[in-house]
PDB file of N, CA and C in Angstrom:
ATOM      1  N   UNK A   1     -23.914 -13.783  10.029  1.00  0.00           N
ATOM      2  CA  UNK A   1     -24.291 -15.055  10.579  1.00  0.00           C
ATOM      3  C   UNK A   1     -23.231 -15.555  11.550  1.00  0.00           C
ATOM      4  N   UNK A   2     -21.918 -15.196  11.332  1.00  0.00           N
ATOM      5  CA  UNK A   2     -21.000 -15.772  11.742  1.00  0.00           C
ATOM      6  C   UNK A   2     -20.688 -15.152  13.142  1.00  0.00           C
ATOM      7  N   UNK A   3     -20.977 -14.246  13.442  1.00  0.00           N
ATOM      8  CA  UNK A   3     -20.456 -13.071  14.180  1.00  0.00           C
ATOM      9  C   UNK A   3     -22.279 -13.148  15.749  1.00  0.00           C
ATOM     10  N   UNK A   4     -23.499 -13.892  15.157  1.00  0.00           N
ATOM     11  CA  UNK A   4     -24.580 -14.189  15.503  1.00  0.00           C
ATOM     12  C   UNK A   4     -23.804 -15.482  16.172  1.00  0.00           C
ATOM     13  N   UNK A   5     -23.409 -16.260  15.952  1.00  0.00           N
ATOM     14  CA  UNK A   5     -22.619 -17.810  16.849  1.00  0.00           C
ATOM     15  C   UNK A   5     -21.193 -17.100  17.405  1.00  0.00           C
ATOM     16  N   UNK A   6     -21.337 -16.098  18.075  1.00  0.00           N
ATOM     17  CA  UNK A   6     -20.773 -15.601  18.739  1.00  0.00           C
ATOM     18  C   UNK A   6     -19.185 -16.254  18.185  1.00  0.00           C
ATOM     19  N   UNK A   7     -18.656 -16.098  17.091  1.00  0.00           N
ATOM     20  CA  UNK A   7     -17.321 -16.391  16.474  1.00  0.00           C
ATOM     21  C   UNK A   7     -16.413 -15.593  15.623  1.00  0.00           C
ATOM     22  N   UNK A   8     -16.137 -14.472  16.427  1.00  0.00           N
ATOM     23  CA  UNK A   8     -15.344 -12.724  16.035  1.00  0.00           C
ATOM     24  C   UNK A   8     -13.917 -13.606  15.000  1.00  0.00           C
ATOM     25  N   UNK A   9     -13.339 -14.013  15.484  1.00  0.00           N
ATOM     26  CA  UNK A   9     -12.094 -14.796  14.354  1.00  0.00           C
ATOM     27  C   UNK A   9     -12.452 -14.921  13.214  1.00  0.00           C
ATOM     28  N   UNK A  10     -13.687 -16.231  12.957  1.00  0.00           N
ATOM     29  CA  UNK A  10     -13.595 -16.649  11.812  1.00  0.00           C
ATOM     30  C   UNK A  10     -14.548 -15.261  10.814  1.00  0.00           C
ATOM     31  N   UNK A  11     -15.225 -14.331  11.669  1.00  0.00           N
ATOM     32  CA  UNK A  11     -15.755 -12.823  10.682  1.00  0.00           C
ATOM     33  C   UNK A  11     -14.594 -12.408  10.475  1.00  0.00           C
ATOM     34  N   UNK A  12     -13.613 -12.014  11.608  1.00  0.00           N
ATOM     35  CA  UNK A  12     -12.579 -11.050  10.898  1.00  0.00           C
ATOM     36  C   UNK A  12     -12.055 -11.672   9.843  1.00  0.00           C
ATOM     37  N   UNK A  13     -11.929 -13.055   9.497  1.00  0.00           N
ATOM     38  CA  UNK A  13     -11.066 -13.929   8.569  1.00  0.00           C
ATOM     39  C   UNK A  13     -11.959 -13.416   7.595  1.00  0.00           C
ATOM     40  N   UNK A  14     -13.105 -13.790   7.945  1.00  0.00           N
ATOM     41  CA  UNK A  14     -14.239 -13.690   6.319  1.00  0.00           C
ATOM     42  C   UNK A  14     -14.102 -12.185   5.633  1.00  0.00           C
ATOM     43  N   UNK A  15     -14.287 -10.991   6.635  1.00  0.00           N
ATOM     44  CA  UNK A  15     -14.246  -9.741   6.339  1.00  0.00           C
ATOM     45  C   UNK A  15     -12.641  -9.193   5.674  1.00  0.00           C
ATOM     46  N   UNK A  16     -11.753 -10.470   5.879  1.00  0.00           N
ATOM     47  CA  UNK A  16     -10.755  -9.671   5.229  1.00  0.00           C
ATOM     48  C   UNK A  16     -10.544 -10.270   3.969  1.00  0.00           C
ATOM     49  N   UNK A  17     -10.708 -11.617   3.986  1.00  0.00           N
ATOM     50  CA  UNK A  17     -11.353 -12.434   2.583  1.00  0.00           C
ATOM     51  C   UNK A  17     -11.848 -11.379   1.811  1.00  0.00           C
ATOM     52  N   UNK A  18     -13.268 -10.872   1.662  1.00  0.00           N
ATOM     53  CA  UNK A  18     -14.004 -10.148   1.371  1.00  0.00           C
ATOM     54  C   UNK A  18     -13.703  -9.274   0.708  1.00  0.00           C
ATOM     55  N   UNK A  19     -12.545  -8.636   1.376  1.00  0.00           N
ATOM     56  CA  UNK A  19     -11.717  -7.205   0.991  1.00  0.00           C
ATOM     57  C   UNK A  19     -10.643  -7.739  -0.408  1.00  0.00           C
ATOM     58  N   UNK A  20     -10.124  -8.809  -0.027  1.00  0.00           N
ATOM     59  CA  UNK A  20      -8.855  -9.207  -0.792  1.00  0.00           C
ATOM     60  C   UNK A  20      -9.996  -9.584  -2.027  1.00  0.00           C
ATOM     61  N   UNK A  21     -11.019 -10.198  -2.010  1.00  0.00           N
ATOM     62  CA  UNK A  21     -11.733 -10.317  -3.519  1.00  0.00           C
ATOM     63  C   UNK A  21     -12.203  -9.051  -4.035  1.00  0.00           C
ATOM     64  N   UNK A  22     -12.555  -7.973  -3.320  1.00  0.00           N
ATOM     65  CA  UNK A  22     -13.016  -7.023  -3.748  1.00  0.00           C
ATOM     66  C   UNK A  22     -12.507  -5.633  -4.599  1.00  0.00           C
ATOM     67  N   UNK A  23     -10.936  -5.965  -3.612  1.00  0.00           N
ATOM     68  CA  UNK A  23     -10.210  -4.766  -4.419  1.00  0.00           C
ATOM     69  C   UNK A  23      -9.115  -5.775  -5.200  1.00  0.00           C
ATOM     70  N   UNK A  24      -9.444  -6.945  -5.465  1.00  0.00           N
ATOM     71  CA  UNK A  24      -8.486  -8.173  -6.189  1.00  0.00           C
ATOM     72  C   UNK A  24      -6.612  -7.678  -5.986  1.00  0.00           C
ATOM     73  N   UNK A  25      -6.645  -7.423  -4.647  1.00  0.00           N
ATOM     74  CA  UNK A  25      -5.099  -7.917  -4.124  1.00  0.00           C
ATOM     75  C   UNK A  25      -5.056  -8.571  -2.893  1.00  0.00           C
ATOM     76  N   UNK A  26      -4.005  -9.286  -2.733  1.00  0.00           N
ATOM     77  CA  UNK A  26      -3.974 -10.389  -1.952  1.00  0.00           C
ATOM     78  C   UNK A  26      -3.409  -9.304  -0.406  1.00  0.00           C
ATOM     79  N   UNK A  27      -3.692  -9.241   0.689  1.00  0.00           N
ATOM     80  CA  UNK A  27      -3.156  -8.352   1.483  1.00  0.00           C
ATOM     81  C   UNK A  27      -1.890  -8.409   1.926  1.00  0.00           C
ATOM     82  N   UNK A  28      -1.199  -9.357   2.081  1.00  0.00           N
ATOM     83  CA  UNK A  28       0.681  -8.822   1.996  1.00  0.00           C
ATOM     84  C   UNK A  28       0.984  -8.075   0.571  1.00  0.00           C
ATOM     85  N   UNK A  29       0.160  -8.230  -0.383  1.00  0.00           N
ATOM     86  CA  UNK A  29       0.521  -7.692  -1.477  1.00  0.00           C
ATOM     87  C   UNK A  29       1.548  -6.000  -1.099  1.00  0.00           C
ATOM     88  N   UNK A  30       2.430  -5.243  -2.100  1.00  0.00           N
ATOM     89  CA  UNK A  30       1.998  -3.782  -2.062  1.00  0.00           C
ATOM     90  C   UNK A  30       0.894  -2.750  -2.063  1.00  0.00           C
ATOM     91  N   UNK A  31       0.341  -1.775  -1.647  1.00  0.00           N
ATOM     92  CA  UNK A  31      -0.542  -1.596  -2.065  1.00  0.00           C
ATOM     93  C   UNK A  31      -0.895  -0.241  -3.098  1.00  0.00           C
ATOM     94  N   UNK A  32       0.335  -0.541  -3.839  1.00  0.00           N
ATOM     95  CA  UNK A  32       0.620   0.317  -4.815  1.00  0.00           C
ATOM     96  C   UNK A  32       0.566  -0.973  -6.358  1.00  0.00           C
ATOM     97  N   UNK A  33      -0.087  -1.716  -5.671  1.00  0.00           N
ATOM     98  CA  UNK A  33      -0.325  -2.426  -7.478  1.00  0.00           C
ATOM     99  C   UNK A  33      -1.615  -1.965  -7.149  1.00  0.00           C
ATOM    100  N   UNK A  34      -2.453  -1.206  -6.913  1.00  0.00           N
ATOM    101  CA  UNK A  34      -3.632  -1.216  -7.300  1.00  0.00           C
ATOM    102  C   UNK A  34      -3.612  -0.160  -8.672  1.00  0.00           C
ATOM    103  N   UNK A  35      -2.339   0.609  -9.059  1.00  0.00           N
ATOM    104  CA  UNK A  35      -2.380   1.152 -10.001  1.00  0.00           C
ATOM    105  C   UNK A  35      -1.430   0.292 -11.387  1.00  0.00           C
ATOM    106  N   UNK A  36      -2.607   0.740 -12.067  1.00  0.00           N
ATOM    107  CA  UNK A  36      -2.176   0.166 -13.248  1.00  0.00           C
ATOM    108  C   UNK A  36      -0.917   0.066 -14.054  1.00  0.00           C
ATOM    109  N   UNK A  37      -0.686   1.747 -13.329  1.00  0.00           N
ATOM    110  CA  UNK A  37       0.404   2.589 -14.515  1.00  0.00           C
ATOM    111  C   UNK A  37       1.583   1.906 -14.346  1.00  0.00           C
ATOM    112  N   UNK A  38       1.858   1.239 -13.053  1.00  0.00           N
ATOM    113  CA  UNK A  38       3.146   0.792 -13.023  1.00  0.00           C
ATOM    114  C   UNK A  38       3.242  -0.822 -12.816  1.00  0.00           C
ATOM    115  N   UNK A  39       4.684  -0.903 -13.307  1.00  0.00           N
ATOM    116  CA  UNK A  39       5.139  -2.148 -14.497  1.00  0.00           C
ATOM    117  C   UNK A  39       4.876  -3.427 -13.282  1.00  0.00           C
ATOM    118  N   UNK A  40       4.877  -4.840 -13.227  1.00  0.00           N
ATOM    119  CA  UNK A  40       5.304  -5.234 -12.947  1.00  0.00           C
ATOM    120  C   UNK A  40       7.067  -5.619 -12.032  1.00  0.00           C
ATOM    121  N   UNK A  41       7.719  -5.403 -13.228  1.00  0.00           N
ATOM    122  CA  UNK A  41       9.046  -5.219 -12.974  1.00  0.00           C
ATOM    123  C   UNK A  41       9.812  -4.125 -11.794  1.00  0.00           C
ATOM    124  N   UNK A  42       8.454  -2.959 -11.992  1.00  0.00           N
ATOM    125  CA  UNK A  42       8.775  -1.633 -10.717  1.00  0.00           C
ATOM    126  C   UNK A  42       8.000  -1.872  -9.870  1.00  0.00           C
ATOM    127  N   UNK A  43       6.807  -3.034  -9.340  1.00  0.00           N
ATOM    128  CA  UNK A  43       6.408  -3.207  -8.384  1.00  0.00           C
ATOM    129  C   UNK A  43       7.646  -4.016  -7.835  1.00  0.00           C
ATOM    130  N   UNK A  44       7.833  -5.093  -8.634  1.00  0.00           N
ATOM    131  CA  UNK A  44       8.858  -6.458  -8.077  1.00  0.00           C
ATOM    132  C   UNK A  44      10.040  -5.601  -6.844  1.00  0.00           C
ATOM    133  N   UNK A  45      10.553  -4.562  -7.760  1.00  0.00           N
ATOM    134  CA  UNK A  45      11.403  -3.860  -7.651  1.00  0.00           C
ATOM    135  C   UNK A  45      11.457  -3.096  -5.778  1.00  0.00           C
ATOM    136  N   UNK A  46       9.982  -2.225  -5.872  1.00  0.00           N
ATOM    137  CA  UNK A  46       9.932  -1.847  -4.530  1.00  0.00           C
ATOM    138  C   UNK A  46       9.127  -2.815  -3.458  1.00  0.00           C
ATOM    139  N   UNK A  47       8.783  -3.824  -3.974  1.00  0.00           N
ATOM    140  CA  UNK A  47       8.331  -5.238  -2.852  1.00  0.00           C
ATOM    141  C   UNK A  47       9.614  -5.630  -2.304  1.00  0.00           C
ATOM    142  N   UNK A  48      10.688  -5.751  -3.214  1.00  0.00           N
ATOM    143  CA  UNK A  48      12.006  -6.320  -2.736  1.00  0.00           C
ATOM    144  C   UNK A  48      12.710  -5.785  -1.785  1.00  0.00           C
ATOM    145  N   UNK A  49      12.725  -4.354  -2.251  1.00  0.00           N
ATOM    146  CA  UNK A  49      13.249  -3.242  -1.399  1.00  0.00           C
ATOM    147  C   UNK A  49      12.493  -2.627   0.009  1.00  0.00           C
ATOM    148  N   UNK A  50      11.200  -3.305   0.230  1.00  0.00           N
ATOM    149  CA  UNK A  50      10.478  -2.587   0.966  1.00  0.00           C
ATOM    150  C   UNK A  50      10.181  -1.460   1.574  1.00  0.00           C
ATOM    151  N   UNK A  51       9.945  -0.843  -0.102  1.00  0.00           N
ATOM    152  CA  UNK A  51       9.949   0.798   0.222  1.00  0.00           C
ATOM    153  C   UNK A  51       8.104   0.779   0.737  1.00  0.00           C
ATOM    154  N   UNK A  52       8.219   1.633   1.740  1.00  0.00           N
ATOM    155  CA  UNK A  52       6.522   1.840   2.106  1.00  0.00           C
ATOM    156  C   UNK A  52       6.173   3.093   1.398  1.00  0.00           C
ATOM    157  N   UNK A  53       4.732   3.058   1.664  1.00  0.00           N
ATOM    158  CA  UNK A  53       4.110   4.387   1.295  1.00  0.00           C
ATOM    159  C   UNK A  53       5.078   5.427   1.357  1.00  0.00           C
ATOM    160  N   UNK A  54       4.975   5.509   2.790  1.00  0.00           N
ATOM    161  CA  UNK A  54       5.775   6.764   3.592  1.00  0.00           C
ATOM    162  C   UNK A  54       7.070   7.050   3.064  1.00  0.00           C
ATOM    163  N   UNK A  55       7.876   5.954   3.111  1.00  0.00           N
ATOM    164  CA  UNK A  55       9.065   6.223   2.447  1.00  0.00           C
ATOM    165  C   UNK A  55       9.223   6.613   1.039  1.00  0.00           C
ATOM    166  N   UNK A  56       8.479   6.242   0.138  1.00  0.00           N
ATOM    167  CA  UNK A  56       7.672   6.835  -1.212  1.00  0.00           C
ATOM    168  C   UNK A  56       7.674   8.510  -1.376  1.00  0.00           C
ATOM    169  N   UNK A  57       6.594   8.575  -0.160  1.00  0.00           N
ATOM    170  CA  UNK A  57       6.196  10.091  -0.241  1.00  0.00           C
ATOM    171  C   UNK A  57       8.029  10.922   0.526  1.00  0.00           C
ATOM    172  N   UNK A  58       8.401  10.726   1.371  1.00  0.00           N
ATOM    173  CA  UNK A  58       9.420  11.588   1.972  1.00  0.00           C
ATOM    174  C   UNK A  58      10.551  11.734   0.780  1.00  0.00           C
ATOM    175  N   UNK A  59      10.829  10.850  -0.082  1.00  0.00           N
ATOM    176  CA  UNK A  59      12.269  11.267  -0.930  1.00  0.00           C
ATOM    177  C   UNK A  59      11.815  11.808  -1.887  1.00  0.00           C
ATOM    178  N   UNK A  60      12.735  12.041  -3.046  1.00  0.00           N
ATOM    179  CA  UNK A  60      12.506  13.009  -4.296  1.00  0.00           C
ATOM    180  C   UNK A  60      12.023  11.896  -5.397  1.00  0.00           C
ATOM    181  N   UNK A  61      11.537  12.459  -6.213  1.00  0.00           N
ATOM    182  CA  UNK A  61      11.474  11.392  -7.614  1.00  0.00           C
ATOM    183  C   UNK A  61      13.140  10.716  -7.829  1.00  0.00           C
ATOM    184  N   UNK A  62      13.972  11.863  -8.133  1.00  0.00           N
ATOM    185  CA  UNK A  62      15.711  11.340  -8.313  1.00  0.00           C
ATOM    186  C   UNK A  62      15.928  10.198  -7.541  1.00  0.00           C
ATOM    187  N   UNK A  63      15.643   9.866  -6.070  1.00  0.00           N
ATOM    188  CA  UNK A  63      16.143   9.546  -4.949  1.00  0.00           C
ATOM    189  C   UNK A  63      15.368   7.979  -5.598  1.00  0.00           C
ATOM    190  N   UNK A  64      13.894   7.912  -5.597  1.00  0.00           N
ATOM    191  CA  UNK A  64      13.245   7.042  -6.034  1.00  0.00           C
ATOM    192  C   UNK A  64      13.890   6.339  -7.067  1.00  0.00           C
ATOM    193  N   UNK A  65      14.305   7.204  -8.123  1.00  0.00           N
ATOM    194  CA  UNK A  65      14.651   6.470  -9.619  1.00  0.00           C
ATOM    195  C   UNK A  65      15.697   5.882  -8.847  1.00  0.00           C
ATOM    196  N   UNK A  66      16.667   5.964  -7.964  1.00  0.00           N
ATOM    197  CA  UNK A  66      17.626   5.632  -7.589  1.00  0.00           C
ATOM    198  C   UNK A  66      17.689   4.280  -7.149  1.00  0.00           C
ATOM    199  N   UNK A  67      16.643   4.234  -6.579  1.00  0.00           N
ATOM    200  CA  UNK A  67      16.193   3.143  -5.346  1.00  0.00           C
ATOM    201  C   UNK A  67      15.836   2.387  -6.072  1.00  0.00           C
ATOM    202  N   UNK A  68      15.193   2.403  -6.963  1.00  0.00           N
ATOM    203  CA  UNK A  68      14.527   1.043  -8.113  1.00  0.00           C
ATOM    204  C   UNK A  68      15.079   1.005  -9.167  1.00  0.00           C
ATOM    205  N   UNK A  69      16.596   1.983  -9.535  1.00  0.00           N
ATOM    206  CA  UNK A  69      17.235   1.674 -10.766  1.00  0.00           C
ATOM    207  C   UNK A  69      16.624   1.732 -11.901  1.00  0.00           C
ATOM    208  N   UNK A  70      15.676   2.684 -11.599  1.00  0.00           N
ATOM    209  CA  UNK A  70      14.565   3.288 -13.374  1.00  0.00           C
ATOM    210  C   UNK A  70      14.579   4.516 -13.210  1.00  0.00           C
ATOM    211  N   UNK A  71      15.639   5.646 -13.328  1.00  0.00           N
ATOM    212  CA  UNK A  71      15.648   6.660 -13.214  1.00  0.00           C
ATOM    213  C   UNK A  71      14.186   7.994 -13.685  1.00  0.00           C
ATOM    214  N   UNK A  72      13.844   7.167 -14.857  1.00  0.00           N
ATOM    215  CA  UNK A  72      12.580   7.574 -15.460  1.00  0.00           C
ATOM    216  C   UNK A  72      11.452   7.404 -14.741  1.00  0.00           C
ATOM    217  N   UNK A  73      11.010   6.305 -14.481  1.00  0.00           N
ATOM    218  CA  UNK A  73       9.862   6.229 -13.389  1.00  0.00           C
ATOM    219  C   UNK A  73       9.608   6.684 -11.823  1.00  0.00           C
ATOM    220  N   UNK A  74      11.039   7.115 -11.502  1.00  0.00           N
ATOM    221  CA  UNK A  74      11.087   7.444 -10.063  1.00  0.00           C
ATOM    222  C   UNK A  74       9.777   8.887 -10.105  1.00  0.00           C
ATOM    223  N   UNK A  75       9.853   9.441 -11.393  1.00  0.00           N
ATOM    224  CA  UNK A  75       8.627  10.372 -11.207  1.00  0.00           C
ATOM    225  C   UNK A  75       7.196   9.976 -10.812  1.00  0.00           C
ATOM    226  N   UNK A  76       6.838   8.963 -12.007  1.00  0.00           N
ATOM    227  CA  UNK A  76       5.836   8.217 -12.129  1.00  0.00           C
ATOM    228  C   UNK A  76       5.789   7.318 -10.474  1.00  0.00           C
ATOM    229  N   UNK A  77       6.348   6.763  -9.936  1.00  0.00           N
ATOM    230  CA  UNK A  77       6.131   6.101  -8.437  1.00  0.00           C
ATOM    231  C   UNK A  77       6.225   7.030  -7.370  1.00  0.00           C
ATOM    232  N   UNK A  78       6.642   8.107  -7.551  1.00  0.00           N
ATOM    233  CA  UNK A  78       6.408   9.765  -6.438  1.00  0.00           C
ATOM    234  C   UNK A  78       4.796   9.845  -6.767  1.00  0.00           C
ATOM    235  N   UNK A  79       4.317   9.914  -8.192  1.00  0.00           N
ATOM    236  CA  UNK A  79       2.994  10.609  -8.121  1.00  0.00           C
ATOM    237  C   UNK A  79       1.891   9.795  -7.474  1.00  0.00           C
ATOM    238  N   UNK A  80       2.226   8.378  -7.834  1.00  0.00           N
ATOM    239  CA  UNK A  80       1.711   7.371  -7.510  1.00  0.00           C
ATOM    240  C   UNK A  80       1.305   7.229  -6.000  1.00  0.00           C
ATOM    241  N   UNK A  81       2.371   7.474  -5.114  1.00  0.00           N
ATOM    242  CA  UNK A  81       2.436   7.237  -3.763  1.00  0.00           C
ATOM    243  C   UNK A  81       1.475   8.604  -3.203  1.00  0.00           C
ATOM    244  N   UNK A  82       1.585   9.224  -4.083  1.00  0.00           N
ATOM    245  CA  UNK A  82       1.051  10.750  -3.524  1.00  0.00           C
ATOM    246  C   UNK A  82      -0.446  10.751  -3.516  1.00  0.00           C
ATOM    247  N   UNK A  83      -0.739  10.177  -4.833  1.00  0.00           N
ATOM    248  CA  UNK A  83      -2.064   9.923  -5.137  1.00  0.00           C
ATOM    249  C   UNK A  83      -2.894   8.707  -4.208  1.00  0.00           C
ATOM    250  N   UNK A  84      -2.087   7.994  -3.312  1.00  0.00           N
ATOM    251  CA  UNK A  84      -2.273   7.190  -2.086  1.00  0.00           C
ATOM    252  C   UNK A  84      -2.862   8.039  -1.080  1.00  0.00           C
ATOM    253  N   UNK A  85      -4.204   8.114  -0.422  1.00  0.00           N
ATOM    254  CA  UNK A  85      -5.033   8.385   0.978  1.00  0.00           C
ATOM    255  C   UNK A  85      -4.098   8.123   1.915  1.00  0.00           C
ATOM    256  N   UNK A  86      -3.789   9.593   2.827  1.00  0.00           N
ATOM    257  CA  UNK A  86      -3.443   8.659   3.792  1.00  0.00           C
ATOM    258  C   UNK A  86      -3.928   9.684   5.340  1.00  0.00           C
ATOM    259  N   UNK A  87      -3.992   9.402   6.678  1.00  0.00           N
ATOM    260  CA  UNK A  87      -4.601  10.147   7.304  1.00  0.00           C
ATOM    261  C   UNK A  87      -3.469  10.489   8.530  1.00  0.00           C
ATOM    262  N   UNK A  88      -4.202  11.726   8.412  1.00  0.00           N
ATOM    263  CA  UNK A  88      -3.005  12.454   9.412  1.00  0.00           C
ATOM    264  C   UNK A  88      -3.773  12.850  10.695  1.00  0.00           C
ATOM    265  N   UNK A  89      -3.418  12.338  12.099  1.00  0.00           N
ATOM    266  CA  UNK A  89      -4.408  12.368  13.043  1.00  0.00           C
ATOM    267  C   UNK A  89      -3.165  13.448  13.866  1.00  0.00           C
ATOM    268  N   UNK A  90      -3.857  14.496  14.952  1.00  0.00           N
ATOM    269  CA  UNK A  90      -3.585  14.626  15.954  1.00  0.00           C
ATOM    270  C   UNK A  90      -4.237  14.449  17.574  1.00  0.00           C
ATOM    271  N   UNK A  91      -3.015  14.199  18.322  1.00  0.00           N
ATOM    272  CA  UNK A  91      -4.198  13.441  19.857  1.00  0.00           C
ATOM    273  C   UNK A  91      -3.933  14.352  20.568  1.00  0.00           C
ATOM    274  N   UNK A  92      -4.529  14.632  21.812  1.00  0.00           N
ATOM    275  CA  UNK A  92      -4.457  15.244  22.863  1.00  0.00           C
ATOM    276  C   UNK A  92      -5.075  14.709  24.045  1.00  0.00           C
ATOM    277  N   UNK A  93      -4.423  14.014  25.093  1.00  0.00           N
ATOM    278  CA  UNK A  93      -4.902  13.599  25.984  1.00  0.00           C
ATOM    279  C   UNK A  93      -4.315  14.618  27.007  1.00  0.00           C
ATOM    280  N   UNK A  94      -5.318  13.993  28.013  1.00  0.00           N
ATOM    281  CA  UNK A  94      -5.883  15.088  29.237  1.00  0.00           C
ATOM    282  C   UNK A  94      -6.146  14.006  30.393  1.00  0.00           C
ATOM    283  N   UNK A  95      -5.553  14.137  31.434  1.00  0.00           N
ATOM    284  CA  UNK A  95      -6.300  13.575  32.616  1.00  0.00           C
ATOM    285  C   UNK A  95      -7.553  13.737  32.985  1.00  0.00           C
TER     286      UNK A  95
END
């Protein structure tokens, strides 16, 4: 309807609304609380630190436990990140 009164802003607002009720996280959130397995305390942990996906996947579990000071879970937040979609594009442009 919204997008019919020619008003692209307030859809994209609604469509991302939409999303944040649907997968129930707020979008600055991490988007590694969508798993259960891990604590509160080890989300807090890499929100603070702003470890990303990427940076997740490139170090070791050790390196991880390191980074969040739970030597034990650094496994458990490697598998986690791994088990994260992510897409790998290549381009090729051409005149």
């Amino acid at each position: 309807m919204v997008l019919r009164q020619n008003n692209p802003l307030l859809a994209g607002r609604l469509l991302e609304f939409s999303k944040m009720l649907d997968q129930q996280l707020w979008d600055f959130s991490h988007p590694l609380r969508q798993n259960k397995c891990l604590g509160p305390e080890i989300m807090e942990k890499i929100e603070n630190k702003k470890l990303t996906i990427d940076i997740l996947r490139e170090n070791s579990a050790d390196d991880i436990g390191l980074l969040i000071v739970h030597q034990r879970m650094g496994s458990v937040v490697k598998r986690c990140a791994e088990e994260f979609p992510s897409l790998d594009a290549e381009v090729n442009i051409q005149p």
